[in-house]
Every structure is written in C-alpha cells, then in structure tokens.
Protein backbone atom coordinates (compact mmCIF):
# COMPACT_ATOMS: atom_id res chain seq x y z
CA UNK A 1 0.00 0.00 0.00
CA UNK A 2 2.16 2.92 -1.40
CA UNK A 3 1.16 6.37 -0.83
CA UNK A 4 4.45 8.51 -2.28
CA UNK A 5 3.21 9.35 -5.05
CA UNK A 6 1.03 7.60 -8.15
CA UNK A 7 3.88 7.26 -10.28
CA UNK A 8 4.32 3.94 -8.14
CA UNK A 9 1.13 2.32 -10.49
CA UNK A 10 1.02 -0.90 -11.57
CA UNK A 11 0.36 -1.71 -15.76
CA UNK A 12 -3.02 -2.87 -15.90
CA UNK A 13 -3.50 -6.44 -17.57
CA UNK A 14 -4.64 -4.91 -20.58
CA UNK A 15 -1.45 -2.78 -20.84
CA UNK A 16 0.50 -5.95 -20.15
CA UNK A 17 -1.26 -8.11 -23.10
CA UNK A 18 -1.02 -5.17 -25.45
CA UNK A 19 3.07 -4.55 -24.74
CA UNK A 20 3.09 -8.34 -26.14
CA UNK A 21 0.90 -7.80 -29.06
CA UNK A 22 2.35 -4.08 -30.02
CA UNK A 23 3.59 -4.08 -33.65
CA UNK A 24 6.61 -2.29 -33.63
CA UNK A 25 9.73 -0.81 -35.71
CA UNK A 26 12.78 1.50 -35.05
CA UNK A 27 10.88 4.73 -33.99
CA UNK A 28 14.44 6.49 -34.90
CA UNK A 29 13.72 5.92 -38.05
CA UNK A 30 10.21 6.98 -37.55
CA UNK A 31 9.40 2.80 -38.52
CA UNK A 32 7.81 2.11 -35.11
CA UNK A 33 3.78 1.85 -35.55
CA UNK A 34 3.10 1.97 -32.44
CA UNK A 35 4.73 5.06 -31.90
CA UNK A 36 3.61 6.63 -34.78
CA UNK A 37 -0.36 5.83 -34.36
CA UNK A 38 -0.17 6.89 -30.49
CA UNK A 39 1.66 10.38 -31.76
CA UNK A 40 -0.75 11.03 -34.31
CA UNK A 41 -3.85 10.00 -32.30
CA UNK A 42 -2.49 12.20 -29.55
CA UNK A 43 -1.56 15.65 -31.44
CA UNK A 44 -5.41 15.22 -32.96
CA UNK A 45 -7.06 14.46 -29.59
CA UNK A 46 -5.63 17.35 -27.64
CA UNK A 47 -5.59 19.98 -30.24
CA UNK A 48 -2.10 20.28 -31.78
CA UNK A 49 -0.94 19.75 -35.43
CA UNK A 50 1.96 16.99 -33.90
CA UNK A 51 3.08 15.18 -30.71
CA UNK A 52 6.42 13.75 -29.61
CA UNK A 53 6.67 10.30 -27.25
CA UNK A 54 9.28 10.70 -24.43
CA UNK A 55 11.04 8.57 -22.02
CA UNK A 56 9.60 10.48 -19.15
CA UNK A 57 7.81 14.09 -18.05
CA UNK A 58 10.93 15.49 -17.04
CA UNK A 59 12.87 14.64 -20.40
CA UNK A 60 9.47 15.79 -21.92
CA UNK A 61 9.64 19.33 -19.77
CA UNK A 62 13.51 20.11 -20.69
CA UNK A 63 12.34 19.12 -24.81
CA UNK A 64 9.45 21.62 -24.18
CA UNK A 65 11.76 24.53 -22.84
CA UNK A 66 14.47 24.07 -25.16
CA UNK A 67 12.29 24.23 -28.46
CA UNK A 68 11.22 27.26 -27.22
CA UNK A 69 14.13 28.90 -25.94
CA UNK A 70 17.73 29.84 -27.53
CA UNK A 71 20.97 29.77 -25.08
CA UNK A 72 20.91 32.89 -22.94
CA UNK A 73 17.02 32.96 -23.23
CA UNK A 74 14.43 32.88 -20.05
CA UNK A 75 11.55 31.38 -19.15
CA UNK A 76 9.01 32.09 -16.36
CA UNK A 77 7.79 30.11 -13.96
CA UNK A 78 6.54 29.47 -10.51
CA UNK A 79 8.90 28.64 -7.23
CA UNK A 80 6.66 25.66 -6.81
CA UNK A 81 6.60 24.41 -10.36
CA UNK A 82 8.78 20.89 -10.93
CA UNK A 83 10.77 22.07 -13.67
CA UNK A 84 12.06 24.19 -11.52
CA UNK A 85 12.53 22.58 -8.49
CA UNK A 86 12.63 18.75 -9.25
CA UNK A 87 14.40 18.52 -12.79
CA UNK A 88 17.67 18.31 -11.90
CA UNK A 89 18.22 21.94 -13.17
CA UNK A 90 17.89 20.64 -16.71
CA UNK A 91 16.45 23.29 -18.77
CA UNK A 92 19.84 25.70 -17.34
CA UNK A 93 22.77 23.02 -17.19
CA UNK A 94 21.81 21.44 -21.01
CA UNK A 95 19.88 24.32 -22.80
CA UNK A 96 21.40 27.22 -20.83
CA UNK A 97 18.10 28.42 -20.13
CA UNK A 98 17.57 31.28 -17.41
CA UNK A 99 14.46 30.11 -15.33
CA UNK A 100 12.65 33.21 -13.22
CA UNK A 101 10.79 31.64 -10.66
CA UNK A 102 7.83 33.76 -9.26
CA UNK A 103 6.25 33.09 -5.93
CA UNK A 104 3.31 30.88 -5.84
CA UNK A 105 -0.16 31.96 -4.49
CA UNK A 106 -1.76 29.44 -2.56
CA UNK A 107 -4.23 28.18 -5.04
CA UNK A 108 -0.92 27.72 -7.22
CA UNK A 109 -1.58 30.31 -9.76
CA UNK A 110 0.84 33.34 -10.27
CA UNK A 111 0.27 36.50 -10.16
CA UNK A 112 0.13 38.19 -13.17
CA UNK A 113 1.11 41.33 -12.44
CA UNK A 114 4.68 39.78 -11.27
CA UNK A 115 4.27 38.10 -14.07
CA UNK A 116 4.57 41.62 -16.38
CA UNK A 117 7.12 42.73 -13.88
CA UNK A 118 9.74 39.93 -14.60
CA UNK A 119 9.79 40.12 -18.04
CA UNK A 120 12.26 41.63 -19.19
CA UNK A 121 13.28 44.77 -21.17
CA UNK A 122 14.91 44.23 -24.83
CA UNK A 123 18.56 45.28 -23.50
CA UNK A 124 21.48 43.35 -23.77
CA UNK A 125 21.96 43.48 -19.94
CA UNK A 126 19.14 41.11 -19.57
CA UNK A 127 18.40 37.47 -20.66
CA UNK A 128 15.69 36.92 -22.92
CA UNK A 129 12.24 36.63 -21.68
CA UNK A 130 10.69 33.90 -24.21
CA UNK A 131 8.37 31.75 -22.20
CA UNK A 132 5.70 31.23 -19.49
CA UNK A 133 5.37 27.87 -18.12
CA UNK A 134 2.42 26.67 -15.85
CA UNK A 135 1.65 23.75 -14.29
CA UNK A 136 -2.11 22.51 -14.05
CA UNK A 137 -2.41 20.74 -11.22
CA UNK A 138 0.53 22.07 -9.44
CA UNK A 139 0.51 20.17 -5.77
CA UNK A 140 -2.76 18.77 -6.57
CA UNK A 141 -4.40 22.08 -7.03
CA UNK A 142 -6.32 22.84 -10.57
CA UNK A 143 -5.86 26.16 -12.02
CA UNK A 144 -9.09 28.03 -13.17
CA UNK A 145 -9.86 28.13 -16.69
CA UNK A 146 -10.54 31.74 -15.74
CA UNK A 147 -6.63 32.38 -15.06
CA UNK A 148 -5.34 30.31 -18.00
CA UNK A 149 -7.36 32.99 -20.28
CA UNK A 150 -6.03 35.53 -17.98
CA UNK A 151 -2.26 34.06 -18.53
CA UNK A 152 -2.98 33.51 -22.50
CA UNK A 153 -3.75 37.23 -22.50
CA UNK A 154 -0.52 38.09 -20.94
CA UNK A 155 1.73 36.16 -23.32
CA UNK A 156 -0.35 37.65 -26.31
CA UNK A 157 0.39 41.01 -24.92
CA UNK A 158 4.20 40.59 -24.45
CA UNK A 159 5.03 38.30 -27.30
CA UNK A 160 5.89 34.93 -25.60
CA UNK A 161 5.22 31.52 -25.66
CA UNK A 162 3.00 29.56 -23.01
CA UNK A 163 4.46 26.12 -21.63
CA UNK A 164 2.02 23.76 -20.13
CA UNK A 165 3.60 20.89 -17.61
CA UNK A 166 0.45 18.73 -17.67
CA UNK A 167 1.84 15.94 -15.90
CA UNK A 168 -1.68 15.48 -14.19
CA UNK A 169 -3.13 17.21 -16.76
CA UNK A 170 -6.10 15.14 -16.88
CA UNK A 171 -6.47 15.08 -13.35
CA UNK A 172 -7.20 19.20 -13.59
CA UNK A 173 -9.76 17.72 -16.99
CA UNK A 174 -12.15 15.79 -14.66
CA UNK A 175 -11.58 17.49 -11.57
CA UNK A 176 -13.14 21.06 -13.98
CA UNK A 177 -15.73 17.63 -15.27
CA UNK A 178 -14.04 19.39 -18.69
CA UNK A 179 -12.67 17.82 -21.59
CA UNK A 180 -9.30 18.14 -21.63
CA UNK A 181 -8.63 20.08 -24.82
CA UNK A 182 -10.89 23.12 -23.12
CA UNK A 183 -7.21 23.46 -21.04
CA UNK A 184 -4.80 23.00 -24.01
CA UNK A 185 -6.25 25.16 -25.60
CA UNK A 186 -4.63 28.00 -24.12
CA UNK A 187 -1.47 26.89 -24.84
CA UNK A 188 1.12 26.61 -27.60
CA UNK A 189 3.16 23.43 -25.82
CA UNK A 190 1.65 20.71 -23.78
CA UNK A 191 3.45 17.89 -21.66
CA UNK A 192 1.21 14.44 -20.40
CA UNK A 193 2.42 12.26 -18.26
CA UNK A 194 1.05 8.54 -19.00
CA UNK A 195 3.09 7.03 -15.97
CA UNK A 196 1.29 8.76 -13.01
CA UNK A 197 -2.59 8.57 -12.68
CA UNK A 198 -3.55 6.94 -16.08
CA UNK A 199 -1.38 3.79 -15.30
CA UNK A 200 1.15 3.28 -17.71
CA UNK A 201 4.83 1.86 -17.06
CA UNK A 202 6.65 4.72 -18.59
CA UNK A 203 6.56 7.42 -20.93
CA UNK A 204 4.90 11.19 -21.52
CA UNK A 205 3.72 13.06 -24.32
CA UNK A 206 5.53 16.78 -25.60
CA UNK A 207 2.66 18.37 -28.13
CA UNK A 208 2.91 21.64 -30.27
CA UNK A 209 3.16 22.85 -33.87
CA UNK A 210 4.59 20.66 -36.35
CA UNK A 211 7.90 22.69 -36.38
CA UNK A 212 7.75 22.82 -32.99
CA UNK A 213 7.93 18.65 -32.43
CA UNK A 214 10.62 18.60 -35.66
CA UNK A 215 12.97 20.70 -33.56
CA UNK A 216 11.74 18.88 -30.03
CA UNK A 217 12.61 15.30 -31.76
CA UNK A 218 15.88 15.97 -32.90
CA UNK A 219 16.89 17.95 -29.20
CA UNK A 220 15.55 14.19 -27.58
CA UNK A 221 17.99 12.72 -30.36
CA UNK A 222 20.67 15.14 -28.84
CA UNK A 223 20.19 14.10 -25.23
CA UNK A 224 20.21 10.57 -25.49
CA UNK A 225 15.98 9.91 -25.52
CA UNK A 226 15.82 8.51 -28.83
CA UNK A 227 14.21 4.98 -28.49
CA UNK A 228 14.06 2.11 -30.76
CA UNK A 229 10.81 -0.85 -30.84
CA UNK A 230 9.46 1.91 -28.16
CA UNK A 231 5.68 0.29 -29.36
CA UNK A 232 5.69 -1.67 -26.51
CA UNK A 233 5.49 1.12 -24.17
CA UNK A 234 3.51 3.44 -26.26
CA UNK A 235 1.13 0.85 -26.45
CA UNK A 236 0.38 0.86 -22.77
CA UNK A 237 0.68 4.37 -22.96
CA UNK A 238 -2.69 4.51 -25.41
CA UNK A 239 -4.64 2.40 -23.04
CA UNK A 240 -3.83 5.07 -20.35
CA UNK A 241 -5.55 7.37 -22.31
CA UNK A 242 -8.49 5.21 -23.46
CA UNK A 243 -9.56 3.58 -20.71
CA UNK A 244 -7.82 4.78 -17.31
CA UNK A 245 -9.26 8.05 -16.94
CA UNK A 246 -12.39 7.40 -15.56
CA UNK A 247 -10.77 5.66 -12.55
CA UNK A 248 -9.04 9.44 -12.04
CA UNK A 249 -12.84 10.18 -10.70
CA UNK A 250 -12.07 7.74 -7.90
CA UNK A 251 -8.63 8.66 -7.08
CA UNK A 252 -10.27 12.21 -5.91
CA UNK A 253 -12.66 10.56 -3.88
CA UNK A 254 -10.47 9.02 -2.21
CA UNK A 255 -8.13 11.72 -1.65
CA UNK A 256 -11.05 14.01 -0.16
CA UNK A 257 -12.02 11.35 2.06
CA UNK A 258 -8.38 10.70 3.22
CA UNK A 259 -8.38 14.47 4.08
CA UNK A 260 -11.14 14.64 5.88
CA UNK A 261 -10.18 11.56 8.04
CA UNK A 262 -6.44 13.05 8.29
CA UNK A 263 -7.94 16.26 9.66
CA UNK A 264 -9.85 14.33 12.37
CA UNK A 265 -6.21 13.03 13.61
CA UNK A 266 -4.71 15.35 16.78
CA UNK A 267 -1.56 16.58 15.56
CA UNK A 268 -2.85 16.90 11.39
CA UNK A 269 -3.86 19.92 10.51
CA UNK A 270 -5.65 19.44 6.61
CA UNK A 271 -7.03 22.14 4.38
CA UNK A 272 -9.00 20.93 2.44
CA UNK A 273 -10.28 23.51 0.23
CA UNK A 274 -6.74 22.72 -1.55
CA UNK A 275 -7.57 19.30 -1.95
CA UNK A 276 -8.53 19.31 -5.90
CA UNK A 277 -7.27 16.20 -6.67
CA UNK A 278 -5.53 13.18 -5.56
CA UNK A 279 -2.84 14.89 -3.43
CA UNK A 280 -3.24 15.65 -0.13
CA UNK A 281 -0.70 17.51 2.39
CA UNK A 282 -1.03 17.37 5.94
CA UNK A 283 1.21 20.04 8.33
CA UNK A 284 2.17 17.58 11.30
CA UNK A 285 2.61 19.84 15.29
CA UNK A 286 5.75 18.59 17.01
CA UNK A 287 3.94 16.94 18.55
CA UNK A 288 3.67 13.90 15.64
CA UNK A 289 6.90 11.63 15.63
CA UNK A 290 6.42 11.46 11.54
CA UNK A 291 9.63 9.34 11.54
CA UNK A 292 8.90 6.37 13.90
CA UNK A 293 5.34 6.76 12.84
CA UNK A 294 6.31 6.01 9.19
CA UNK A 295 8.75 3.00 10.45
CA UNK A 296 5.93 1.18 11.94
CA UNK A 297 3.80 2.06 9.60
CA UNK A 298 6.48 0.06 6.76
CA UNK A 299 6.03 -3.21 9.07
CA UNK A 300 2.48 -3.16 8.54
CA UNK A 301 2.69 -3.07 4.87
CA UNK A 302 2.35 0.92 4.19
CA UNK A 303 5.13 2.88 2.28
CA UNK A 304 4.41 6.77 3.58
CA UNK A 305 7.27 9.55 3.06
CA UNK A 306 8.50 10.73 6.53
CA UNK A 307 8.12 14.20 5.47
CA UNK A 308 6.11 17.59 7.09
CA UNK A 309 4.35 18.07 5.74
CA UNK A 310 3.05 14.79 5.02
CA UNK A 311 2.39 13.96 1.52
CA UNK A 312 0.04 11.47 0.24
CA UNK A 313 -1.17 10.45 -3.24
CA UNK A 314 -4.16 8.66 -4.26
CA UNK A 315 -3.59 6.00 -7.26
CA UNK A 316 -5.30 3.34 -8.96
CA UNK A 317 -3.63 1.17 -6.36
CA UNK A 318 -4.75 2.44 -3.57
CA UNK A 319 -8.71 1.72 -2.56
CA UNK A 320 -11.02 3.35 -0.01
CA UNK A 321 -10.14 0.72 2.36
CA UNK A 322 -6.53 0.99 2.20
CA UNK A 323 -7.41 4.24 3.42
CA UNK A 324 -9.31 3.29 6.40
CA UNK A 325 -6.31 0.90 7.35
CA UNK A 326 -4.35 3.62 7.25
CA UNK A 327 -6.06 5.69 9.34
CA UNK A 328 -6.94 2.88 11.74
CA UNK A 329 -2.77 2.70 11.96
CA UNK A 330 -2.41 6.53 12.70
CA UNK A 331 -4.86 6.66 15.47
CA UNK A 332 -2.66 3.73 16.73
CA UNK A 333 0.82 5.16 16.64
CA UNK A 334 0.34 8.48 17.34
C-alpha cells in the first residue's frame, strides 16, 4: 500500500497483453507503428498539429523549454513548479536556459502582475524573456480556466510563448468535469504524463506545432531519448488514455475522504479547500513523531514519506479501504 506518489502504479493487464501484441519498428527511423499511431492520435485528440513520445515528463519538460528557448534565453515560472525545483536543473545546465521563478499563491496560480514585472526589457543586460510555463495541477491544485485565459492574455500582450507541464493534466480535466482540450487550448506546448494517474509503465507526451515537435525530436535525439521498438510502451501508454481516466474520478474521492479523516487526527492539521485532486498535504505539530510513525507504519505493509508536511497520493492502487487501514494505523501510533 504505497502512498508517495502515483507514479508507483502498476500496468493494468490490458497494458500488459497489449506490450506483447504491439507491432513495432525503429521509432528512430520513424518505422515504429506503435509510436507513430499513439503520436498522431495524440496531437489530434488534444488539439495540436503533432506530438512527440518521451522517455519520461521530465525529459518531456527540458524538450518543451528548449524548443522554445535559444541559449541565454528565459523562461518564467513558478517557485513551486517541478521544472524548476525537481528537474535536476535541466532546462539551465543542457539548454542554458535562465528560469525566473515567481512566488506561488496558494491556489498555485501566479500573479500576473509579477508576471509583467519579470519580463524583461529588450537590452542586452538582460536574458531573454521567451516563455511562461504553468503547471495545471501544481501540488494537486487545478488552475481556473478563468486564469489560463487571464495568462494567454498576458503572453499575447508581451510576445511569448506559453508552456504547459500537464503531468496530471487530466487530473485538472475531470476534476473542472471538462474535456481536456478546453485546457490546451490555451497553450502553444503541452506535456502528459502517462506514468502517473492513467497507469502506464513509462513514458509522456511533448505536443505543439509541427515545427515545434521537428525541432523537439531531434533535441531528444541530442540528449540521449531517442528509443528504438518503443511500441511496446507506447502501447500501454494509449490504453492510459483510453480507458484509465475514468478511474481518475475515484482517485479524488479518495483523496477528499483521506483528508477529511487526516484532519480528524490530533496533531494533522488538513485544508481541504486545496484538496482538488488526488494529493493531499497534511502540516504535522511537534507533537507527531512522523519518523517512527512512518517505520511502523512500513512493518504493517504501508510505504508513507516521513516528510512535514506529510504527503500522500491517491492512485489506482490504492482503494477506499486501504485508506481506512491507514487511518486505523495513525490513530494507533500516534
């Protein structure tokens, strides 16, 4: 019973019998099927003229950055966002790419006003200011479609580019009870990750304009991501997007109701109005021995990060009543 994070999924049977069965070819050469029908299928179902498969979201985040960006260019971004804080510092050490990070508001959003103050001027003093990248959800939390018009607006009105990190896109999609393409539509790069929520064993999407995903493939070439019979993953990583996100409906149940039974624990303090999604974050008093709780919690079968605040993700693998066991262990070691 894992609760890091819902990259830990299992490949469903399905994706398992159709790894076996995927046709496949050297997708360096552009000869993999697979590949090629889950590229196509994807640029067409989310809006974009082309799509580009990738090892993983963060190889599929530093592709995004540097298509858009020259050396000495900048993007902006929030302090929270993950290719930021959690990429390894990819987008500067391999594309030499100046990231501005602007302070988060609590719903995740940033503030677009800061926003028009970091870019900036056309002086050779100053890097570049190309790019705005969001991420939708960020922490669990789902931006408003009202602020991703109000963010299109601003990049319209200073001549840059907007980035999305959708690695849980499609957990903002039915959390909004939207289709998905009513978010990328608002923006001119899109990244999905099929290896978090939606199930599959590997792999994320980069989408954009045709040029866009020429220039993208050929910078995965450059940094080692080009993969050969790659069908068998991309085949799971079409089921993920046929038939897994329904169960993405669940996963927030089940992260609301983990909330509101955290929040009833002395010592977890929940709020829940942040709770969009399937992530939920609980600040732990002093009080709450996170470490030895997490220990004993590992000898009855749980894997929790010993952390404060305490994060836990809702996945596929993880039921209702995993939940309750859970919380039945709490109440017992705090």
């Amino acid at each position: 019973m894992d609760f890091r994070s819902d990259t830990v999924t299992k490949p469903s049977q399905a994706m398992r019998d159709a790894m076996i069965n995927a046709a496949v070819g050297d997708d360096v050469y552009g000869d993999d099927p697979t590949v090629n029908e889950l590229e196509q299928w994807a640029a067409e179902r989310h809006g974009f003229e082309a799509a580009l498969y990738t090892s993983s979201g963060t190889q599929a985040n530093l592709l995004g950055l540097m298509a858009h960006c020259e050396r000495g260019d900048e993007y902006l971004c929030g302090q929270q966002a993950h290719n930021y804080l959690y990429e390894a510092g990819g987008a500067a050490v391999l594309g030499s790419i100046q990231p501005q990070p602007i302070e988060n508001n609590p719903d995740g959003s940033l503030d677009i006003a800061k926003l028009k103050a970091a870019v900036k001027p056309d002086d050779s003093h100053f890097a570049r200011t190309k790019l705005l990248s969001l991420e939708n959800t960020i922490n669990g939390k789902v931006l408003p479609l009202e602020y991703l018009a109000s963010a299109r607006q601003f990049v319209d009105e200073y001549g840059l580019s907007m980035h999305l990190d959708g690695a849980r896109v499609y957990n903002a999609a039915v959390a909004l009870d939207i289709d998905v393409r009513e978010i990328a539509k608002y923006f001119d790069s899109m990244t999905i990750c099929l290896s978090k929520g939606l199930g599959a064993p590997i792999g994320s999407l980069l989408l954009g304009s045709k040029e866009y995903i020429a220039k993208a493939r050929r910078l995965r070439k450059m940094v080692g991501g080009g993969m050969r019979q790659a069908g068998i993953l991309a085949a799971a990583g079409k089921i993920a997007l046929t038939e897994n996100v329904e169960q993405l409906k669940v996963d927030h149940q089940n992260a609301k109701y983990l909330a509101t039974e955290l929040a009833k624990l002395p010592g977890f303090s929940v709020k829940a109005e942040y709770v969009h999604t399937n992530i939920v974050f609980a600040k732990l008093d002093e009080s709450v021995d996170i470490k030895t709780i997490t220990a004993k919690l590992a000898d009855d079968g749980f894997t929790v990060t010993a952390s404060n605040p305490l994060r836990l993700v809702t996945h596929r693998d993880v039921t209702k009543q995993h939940i309750e066991l859970l919380i039945e262990k709490l109440n017992k070691y705090i």
